[in-house]
C-alpha atoms as a PDB file:
ATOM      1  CA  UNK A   1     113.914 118.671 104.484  1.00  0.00           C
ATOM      2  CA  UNK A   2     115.780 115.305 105.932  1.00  0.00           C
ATOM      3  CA  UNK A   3     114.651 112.402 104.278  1.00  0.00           C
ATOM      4  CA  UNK A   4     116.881 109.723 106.009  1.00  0.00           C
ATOM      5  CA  UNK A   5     116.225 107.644 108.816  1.00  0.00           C
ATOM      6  CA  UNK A   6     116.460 108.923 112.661  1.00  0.00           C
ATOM      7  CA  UNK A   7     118.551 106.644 115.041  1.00  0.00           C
ATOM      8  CA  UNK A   8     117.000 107.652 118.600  1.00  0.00           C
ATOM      9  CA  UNK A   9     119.188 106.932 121.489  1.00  0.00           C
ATOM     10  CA  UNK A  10     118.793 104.481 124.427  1.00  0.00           C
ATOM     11  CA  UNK A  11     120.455 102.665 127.365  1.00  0.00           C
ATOM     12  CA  UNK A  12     118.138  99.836 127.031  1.00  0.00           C
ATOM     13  CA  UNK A  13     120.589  98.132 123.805  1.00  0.00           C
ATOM     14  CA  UNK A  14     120.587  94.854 125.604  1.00  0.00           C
ATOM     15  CA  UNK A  15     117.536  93.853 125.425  1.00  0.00           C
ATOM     16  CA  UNK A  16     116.405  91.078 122.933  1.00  0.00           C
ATOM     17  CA  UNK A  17     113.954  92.445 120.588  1.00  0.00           C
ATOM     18  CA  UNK A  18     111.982  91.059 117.383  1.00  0.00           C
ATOM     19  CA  UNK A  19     111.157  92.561 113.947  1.00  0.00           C
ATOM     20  CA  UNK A  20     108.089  89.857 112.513  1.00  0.00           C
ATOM     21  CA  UNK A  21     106.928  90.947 108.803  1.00  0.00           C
ATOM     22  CA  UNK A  22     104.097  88.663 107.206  1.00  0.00           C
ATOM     23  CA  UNK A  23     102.165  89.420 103.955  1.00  0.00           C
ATOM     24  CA  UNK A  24      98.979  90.802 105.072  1.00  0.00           C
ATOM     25  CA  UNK A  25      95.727  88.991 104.056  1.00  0.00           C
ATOM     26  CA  UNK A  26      95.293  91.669 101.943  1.00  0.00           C
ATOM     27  CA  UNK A  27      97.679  90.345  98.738  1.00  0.00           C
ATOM     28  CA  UNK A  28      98.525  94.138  98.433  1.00  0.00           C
ATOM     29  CA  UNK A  29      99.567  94.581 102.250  1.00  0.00           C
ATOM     30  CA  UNK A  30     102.545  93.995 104.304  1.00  0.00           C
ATOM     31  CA  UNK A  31     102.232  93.628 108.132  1.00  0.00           C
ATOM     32  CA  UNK A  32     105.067  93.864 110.924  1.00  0.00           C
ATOM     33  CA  UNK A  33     105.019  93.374 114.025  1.00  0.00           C
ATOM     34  CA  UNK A  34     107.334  95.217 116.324  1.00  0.00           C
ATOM     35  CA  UNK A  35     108.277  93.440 119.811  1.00  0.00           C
ATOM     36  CA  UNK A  36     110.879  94.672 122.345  1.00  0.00           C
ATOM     37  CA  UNK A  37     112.010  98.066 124.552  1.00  0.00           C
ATOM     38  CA  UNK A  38     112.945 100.952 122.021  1.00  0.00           C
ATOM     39  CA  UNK A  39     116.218 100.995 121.466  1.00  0.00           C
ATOM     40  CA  UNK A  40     118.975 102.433 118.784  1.00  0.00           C
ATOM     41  CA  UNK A  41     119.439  99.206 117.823  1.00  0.00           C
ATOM     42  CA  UNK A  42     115.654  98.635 117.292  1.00  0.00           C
ATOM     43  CA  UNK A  43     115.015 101.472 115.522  1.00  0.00           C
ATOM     44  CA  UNK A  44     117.947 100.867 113.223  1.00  0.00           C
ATOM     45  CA  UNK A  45     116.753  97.745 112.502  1.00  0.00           C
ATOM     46  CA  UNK A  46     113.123  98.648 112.024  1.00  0.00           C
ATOM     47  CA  UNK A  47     114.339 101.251 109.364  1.00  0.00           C
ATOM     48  CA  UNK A  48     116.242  98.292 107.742  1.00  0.00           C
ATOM     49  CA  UNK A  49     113.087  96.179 107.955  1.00  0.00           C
ATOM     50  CA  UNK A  50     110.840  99.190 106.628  1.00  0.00           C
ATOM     51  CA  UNK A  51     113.129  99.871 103.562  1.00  0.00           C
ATOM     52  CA  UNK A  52     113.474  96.201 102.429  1.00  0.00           C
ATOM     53  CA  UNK A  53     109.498  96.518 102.173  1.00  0.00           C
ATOM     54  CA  UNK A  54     109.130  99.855 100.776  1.00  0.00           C
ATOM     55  CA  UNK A  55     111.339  98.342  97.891  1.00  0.00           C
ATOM     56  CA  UNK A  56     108.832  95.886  97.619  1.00  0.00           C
ATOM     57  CA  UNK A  57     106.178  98.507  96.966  1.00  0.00           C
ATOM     58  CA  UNK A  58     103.392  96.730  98.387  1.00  0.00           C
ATOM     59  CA  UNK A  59      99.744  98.998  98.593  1.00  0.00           C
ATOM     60  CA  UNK A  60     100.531  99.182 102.206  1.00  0.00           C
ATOM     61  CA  UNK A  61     102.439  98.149 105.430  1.00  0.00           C
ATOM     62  CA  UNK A  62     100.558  98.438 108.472  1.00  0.00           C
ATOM     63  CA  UNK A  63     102.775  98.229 111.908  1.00  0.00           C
ATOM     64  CA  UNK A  64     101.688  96.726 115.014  1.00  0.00           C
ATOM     65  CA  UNK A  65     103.586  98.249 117.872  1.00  0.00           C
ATOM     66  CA  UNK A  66     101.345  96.721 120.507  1.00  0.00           C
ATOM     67  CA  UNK A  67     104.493  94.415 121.712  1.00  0.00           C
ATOM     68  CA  UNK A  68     106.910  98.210 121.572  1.00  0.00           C
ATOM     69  CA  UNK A  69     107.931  99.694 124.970  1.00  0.00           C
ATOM     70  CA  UNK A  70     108.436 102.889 124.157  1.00  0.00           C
ATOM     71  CA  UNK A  71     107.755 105.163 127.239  1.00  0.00           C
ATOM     72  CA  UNK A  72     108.724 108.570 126.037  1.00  0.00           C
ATOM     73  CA  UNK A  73     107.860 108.199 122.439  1.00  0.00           C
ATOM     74  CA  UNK A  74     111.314 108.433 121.436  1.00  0.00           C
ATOM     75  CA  UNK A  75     110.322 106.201 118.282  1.00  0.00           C
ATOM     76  CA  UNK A  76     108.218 109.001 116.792  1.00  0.00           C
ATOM     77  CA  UNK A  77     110.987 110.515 114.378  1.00  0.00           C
ATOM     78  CA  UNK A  78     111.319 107.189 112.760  1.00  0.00           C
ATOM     79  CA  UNK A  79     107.413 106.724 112.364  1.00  0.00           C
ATOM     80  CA  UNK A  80     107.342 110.270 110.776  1.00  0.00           C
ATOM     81  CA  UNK A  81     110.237 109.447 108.196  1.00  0.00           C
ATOM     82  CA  UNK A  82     109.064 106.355 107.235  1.00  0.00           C
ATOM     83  CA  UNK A  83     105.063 108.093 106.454  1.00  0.00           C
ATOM     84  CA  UNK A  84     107.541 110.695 104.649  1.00  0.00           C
ATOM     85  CA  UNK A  85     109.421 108.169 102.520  1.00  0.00           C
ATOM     86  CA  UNK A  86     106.136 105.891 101.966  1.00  0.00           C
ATOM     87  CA  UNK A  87     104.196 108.937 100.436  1.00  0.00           C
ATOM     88  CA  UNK A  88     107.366 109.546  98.359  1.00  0.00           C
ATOM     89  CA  UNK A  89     107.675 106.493  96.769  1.00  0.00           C
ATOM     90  CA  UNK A  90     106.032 106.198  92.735  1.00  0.00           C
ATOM     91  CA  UNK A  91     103.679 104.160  93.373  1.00  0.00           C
ATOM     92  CA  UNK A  92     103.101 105.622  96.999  1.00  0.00           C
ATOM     93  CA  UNK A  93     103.272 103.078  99.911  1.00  0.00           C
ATOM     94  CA  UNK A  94     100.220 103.543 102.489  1.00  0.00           C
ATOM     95  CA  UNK A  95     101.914 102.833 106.110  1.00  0.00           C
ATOM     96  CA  UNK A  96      99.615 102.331 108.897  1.00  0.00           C
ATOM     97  CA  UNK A  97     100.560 102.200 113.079  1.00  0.00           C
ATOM     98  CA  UNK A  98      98.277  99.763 115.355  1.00  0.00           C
ATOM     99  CA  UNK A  99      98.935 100.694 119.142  1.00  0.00           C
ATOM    100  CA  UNK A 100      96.850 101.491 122.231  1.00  0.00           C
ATOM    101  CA  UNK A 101      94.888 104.633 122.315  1.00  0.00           C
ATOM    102  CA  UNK A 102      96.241 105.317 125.339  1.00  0.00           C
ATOM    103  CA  UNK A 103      99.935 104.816 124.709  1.00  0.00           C
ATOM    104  CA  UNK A 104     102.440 108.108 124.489  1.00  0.00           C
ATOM    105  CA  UNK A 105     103.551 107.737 120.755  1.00  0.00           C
ATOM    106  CA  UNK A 106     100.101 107.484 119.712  1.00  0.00           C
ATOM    107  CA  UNK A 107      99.014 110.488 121.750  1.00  0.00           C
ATOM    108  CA  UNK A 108     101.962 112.553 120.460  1.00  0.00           C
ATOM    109  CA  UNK A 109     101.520 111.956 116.748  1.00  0.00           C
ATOM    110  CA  UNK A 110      97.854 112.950 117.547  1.00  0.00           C
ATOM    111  CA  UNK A 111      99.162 116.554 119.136  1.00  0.00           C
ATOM    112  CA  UNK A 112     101.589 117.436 116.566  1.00  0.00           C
ATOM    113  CA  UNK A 113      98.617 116.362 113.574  1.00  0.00           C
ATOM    114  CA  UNK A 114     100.217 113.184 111.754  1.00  0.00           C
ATOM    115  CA  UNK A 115      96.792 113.372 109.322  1.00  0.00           C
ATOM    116  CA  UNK A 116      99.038 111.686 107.113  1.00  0.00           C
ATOM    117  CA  UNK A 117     100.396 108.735 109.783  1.00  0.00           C
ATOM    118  CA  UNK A 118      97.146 107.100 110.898  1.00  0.00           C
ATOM    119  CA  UNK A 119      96.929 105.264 113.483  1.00  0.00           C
ATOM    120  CA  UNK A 120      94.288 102.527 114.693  1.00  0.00           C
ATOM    121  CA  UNK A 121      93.706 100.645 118.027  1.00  0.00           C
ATOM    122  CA  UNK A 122      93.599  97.070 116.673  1.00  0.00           C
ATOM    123  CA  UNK A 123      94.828  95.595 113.005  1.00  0.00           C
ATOM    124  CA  UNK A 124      91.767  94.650 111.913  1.00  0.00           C
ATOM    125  CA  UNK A 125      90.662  98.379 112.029  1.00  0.00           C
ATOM    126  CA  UNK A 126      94.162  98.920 110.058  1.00  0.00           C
ATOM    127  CA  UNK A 127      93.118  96.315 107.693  1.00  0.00           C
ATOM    128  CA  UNK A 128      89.565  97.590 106.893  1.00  0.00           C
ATOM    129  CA  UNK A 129      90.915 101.159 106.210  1.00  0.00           C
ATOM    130  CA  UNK A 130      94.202  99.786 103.807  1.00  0.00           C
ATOM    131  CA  UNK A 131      91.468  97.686 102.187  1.00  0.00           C
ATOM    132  CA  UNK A 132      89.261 100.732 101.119  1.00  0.00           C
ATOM    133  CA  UNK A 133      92.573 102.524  99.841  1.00  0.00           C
ATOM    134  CA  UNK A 134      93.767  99.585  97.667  1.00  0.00           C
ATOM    135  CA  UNK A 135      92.822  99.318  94.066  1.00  0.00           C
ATOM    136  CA  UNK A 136      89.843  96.479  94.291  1.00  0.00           C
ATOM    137  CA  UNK A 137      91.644  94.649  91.504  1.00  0.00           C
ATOM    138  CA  UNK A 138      94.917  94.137  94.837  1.00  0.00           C
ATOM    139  CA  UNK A 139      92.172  93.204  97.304  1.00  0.00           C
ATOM    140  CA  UNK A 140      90.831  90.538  95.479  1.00  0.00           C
ATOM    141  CA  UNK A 141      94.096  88.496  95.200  1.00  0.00           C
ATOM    142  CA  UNK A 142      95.509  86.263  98.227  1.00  0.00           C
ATOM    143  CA  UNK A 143      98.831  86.380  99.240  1.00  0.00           C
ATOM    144  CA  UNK A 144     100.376  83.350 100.372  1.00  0.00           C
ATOM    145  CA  UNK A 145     101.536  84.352 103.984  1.00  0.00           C
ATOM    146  CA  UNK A 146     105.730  83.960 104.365  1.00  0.00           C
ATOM    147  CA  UNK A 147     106.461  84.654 107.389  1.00  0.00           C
ATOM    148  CA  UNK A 148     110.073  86.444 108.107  1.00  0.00           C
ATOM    149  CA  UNK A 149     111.434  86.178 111.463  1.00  0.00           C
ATOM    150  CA  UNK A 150     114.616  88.738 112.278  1.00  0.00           C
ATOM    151  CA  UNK A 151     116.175  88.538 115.492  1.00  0.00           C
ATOM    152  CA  UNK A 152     117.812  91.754 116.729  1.00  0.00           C
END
């Protein structure tokens, strides 16, 4: 089984794109926010982003990709790796997607089953559903929110 991180190809390199990671207002919770076209260079740098917090081991990072353009779903490898690595980790790392129902990726990882990827429509949902997973003793704590900007 691969366990390291797909680089999916583009022609779309050029365009300026932004990784955003916050502590969620969950103390136990990461968030990101993913803004830009998919590109190599995205994807490299979102699996840079990802394993930085991973190392972290927070209870969860939940991913908005409502700011993605990713018309063919060519991001989808990386998604599946990272909910790979995430359930790997001791303790396990919950990750969570936010995007549009209607949107290719998140109609994909429906068809091929991600049970273990779940997705939600909005961050709040992603937030309610990370709470419920997080030991209660993590939920009760607030995080002081530092926000880290990368420019790719």
């Amino acid at each position: 089984m691969r366990t390291g991180w797909p680089y999916p190809s583009s022609a779309c390199d050029d365009i300026t794109t932004a990784v955003i990671v916050t502590d969620g207002p969950v103390a136990a919770s990461v968030e990101m926010s993913v803004h830009g076209v998919w590109s190599r260079r995205l994807g490299v740098d979102i699996a840079a982003e990802l394993r930085g917090r991973f190392a972290d081991r927070p209870g969860a990072v939940i991913v908005d990709l409502h700011g993605l353009l990713d018309e063919d779903a060519a991001s989808m490898p990386l998604w599946l790796a990272a909910c790979r690595i995430a359930a790997a980790l001791r303790p396990s790392v919950h990750l969570a997607l936010c995007l549009p129902a209607d949107a290719v990726l998140a109609q994909r990882l429906r068809r091929i089953g991600a049970h273990r990827l779940p997705v939600f429509a909005t961050k709040s949902e992603a937030r309610a559903a990370v709470t419920k997973l997080l030991p209660a003793a993590a939920c009760s704590r607030q995080g002081e929110v530092r926000p880290h900007v990368g420019r790719l």
